[in-house]
N, C-alpha and C. Protein backbone atom coordinates (compact mmCIF):
# COMPACT_ATOMS: atom_id res chain seq x y z
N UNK A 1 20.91 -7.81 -15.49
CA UNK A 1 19.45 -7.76 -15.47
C UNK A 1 18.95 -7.73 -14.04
N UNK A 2 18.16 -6.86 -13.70
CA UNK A 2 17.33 -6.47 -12.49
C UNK A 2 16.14 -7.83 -11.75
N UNK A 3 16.69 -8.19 -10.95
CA UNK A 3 15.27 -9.34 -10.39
C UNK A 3 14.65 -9.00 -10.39
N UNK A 4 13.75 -9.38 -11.15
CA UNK A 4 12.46 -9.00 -10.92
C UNK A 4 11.39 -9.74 -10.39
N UNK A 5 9.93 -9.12 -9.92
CA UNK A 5 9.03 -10.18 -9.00
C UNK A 5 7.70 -9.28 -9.47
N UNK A 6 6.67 -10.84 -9.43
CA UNK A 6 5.15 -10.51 -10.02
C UNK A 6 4.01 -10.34 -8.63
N UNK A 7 3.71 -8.92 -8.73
CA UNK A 7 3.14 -8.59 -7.57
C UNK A 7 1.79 -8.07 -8.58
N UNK A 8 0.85 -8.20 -7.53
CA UNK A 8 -0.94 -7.57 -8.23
C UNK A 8 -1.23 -6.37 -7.50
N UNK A 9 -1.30 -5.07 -7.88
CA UNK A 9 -1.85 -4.10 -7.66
C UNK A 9 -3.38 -4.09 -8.41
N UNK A 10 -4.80 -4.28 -7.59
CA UNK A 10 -6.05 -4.42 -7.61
C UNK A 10 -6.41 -5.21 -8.53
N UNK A 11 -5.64 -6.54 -8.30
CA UNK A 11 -6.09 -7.20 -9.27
C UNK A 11 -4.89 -7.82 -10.23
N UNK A 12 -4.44 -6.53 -10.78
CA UNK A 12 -3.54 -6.53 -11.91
C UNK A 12 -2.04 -6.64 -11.97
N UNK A 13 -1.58 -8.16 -12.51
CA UNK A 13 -0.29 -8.33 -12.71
C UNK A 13 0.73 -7.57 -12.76
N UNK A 14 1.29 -7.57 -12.05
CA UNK A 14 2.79 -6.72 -12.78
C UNK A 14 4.60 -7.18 -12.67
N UNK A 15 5.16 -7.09 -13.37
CA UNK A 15 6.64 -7.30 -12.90
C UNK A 15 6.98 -6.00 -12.96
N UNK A 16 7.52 -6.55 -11.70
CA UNK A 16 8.27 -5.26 -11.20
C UNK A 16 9.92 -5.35 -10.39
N UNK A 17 10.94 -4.41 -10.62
CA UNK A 17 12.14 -4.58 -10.02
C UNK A 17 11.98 -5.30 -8.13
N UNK A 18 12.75 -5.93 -7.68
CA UNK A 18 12.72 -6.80 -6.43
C UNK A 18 13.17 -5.69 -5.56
N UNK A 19 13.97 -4.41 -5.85
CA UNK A 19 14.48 -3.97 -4.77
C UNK A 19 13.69 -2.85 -4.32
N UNK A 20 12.43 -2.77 -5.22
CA UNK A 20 11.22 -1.20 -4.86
C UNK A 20 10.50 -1.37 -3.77
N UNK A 21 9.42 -0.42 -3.21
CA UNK A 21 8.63 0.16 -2.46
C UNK A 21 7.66 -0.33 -3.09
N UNK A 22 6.87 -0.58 -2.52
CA UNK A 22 5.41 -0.60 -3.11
C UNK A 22 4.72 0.48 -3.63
N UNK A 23 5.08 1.38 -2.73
CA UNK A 23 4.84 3.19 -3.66
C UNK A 23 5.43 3.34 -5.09
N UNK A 24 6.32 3.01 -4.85
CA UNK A 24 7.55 3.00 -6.14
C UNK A 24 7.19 1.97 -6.98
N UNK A 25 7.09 0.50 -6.89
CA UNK A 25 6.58 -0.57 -7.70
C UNK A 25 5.75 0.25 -8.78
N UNK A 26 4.09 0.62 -7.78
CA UNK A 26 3.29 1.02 -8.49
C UNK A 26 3.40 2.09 -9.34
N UNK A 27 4.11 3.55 -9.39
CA UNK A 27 4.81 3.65 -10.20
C UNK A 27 5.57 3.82 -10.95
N UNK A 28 6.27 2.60 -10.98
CA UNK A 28 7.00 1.91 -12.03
C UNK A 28 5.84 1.34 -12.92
N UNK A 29 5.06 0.45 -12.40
CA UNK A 29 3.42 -0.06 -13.25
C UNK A 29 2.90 0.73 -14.26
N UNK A 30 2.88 2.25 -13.93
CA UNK A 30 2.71 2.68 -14.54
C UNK A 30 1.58 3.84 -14.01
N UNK A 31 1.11 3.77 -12.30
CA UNK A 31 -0.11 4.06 -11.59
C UNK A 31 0.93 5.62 -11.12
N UNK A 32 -0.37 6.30 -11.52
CA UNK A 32 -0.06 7.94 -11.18
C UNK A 32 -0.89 8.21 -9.59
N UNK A 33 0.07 8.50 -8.82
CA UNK A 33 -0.27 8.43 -7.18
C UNK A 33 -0.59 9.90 -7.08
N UNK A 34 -1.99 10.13 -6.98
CA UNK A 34 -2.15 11.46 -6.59
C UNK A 34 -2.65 11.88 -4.80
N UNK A 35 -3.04 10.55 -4.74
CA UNK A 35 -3.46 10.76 -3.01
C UNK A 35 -2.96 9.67 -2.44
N UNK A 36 -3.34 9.76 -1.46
CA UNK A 36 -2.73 8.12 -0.15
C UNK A 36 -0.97 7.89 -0.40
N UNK A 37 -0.62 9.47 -0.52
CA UNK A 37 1.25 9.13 -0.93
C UNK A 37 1.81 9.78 0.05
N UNK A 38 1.13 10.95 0.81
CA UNK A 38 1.64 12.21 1.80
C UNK A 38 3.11 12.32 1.27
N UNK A 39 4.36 12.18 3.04
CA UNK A 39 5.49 12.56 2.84
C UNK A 39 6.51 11.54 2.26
N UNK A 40 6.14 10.28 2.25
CA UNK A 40 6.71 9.52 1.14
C UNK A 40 8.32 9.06 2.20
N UNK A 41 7.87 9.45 3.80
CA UNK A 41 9.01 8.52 4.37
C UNK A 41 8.59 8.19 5.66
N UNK A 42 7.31 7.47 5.81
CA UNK A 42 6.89 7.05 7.09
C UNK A 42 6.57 7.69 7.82
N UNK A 43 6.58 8.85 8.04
CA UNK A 43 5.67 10.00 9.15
C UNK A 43 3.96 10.26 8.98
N UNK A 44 3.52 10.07 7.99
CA UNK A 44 1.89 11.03 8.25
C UNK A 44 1.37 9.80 7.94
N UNK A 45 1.66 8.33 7.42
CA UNK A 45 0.89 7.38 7.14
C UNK A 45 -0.34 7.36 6.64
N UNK A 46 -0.77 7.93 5.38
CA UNK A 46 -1.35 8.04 4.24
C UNK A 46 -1.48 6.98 3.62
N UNK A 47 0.13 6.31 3.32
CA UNK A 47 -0.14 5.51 2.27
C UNK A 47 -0.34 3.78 3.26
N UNK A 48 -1.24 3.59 4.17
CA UNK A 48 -1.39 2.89 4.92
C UNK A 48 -2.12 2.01 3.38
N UNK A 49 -1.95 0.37 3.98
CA UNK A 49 -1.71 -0.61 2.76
C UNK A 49 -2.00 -1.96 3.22
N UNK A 50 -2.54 -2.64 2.77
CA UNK A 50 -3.04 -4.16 3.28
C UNK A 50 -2.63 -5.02 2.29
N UNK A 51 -2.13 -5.81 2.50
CA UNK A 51 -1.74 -7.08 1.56
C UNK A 51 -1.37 -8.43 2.07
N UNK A 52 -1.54 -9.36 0.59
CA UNK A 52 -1.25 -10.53 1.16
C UNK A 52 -0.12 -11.38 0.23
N UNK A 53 0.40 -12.45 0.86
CA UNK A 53 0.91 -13.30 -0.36
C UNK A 53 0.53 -14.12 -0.83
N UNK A 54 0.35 -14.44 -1.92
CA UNK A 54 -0.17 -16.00 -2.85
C UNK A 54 0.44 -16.85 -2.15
N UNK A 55 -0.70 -17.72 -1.66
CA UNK A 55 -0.59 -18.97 -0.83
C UNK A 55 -0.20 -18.96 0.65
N UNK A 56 -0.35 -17.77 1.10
CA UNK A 56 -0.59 -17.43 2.58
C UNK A 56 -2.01 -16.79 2.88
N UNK A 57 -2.02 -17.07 4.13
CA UNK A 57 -4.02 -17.07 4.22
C UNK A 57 -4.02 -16.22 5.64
N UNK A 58 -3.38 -15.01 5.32
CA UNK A 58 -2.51 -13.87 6.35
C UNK A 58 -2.81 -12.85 5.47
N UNK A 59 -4.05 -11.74 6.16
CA UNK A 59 -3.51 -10.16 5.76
C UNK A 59 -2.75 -9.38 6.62
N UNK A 60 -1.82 -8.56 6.27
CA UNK A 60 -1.00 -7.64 6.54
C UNK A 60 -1.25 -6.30 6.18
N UNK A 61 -0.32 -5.54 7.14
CA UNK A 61 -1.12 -3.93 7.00
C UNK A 61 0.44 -3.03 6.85
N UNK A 62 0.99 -2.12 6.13
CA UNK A 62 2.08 -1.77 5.92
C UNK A 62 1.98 -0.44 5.62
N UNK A 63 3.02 0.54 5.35
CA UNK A 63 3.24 1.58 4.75
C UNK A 63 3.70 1.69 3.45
N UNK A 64 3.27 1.95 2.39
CA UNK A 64 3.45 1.32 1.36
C UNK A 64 5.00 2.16 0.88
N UNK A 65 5.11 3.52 1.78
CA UNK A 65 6.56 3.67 1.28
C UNK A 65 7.37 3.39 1.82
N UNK A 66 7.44 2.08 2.74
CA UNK A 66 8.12 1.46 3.20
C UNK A 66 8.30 0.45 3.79
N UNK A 67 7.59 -0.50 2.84
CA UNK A 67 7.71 -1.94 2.57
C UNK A 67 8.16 -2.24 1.18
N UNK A 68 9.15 -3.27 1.13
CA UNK A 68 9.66 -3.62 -0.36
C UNK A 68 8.67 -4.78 -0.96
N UNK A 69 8.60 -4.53 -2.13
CA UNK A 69 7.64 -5.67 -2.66
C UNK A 69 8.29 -7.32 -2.89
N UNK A 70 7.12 -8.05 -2.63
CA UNK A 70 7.39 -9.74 -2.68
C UNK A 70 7.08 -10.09 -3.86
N UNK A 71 7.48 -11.42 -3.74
CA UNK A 71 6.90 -12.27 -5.06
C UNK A 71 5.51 -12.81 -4.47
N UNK A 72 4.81 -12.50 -5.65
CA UNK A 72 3.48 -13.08 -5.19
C UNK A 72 2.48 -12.25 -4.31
N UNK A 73 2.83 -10.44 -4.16
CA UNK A 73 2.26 -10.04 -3.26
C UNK A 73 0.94 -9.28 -3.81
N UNK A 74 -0.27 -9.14 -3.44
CA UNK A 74 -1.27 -9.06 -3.54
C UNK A 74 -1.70 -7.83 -2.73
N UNK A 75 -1.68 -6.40 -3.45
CA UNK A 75 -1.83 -5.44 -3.39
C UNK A 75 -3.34 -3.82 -2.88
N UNK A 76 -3.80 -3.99 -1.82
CA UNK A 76 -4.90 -2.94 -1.82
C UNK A 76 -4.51 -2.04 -0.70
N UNK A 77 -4.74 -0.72 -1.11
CA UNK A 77 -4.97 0.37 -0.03
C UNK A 77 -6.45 0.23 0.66
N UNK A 78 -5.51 1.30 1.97
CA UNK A 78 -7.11 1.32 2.70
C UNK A 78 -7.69 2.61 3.10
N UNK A 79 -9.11 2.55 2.32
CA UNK A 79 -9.77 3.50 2.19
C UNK A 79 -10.21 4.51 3.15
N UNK A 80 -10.22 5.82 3.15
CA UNK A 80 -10.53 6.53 4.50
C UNK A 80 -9.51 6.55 5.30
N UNK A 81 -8.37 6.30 5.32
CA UNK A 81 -7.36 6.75 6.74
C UNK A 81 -6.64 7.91 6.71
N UNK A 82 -6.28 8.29 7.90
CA UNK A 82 -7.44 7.87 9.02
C UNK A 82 -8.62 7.92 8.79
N UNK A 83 -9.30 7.46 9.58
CA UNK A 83 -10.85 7.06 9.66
C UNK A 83 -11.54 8.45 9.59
N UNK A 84 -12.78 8.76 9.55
CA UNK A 84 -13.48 9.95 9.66
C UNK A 84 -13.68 10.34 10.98
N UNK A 85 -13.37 11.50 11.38
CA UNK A 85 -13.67 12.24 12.44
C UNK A 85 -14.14 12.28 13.34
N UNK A 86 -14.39 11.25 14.70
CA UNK A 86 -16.16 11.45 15.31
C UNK A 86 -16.00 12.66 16.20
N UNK A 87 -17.57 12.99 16.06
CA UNK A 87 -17.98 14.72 17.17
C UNK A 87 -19.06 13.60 17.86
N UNK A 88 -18.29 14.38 19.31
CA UNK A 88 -19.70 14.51 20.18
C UNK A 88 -20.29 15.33 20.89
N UNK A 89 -21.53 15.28 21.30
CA UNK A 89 -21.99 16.45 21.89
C UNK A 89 -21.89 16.27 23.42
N UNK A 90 -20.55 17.22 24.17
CA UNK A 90 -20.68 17.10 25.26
C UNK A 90 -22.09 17.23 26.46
N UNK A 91 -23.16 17.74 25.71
CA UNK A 91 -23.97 17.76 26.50
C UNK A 91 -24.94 16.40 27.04
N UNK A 92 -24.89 15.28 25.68
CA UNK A 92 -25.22 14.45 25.93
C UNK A 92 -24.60 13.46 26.54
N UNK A 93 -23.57 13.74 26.99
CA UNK A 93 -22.64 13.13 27.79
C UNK A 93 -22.78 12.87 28.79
């Protein structure tokens, strides 16, 4: 039998195998990744990822395809990354 460990993706419980990705955890969960996944091995950082653990009072910021999931880990992406674009107008410079 596979160790398994109870991690929350937005909220929501899940057991999931000890030796996955957090990309992978989710799905396994059952979550269909259509964006924030890019190349799926650490280069374009898409799936940029914030989390914490139950009973640590520490956020963390990761790649979600390549960080393995904890017990107790507490699951959100982050929205917009990269950030939006800024323009300026060299003239007002």
């Amino acid at each position: 039998m596979e160790n398994m460990v109870n991690v929350y993706f937005f909220g929501k419980k899940y057991s999931v195998p000890a030796d996955l990705t957090i990309m992978t955890a989710m799905e396994y969960a059952g979550y269909t990744l259509k964006r924030g996944c890019g190349c799926r091995h650490g280069f374009c950082g898409a799936c940029a990822t914030i989390y914490r653990i139950k009973g640590v009072n520490e956020l963390k910021t990761c790649l979600a395809c390549q960080t393995q999931v904890q017990e107790g880990m507490y699951v959100a992406s982050i929205p917009f990354f990269p950030t939006d674009k800024r323009t300026y107008d060299i003239n007002e410079i």
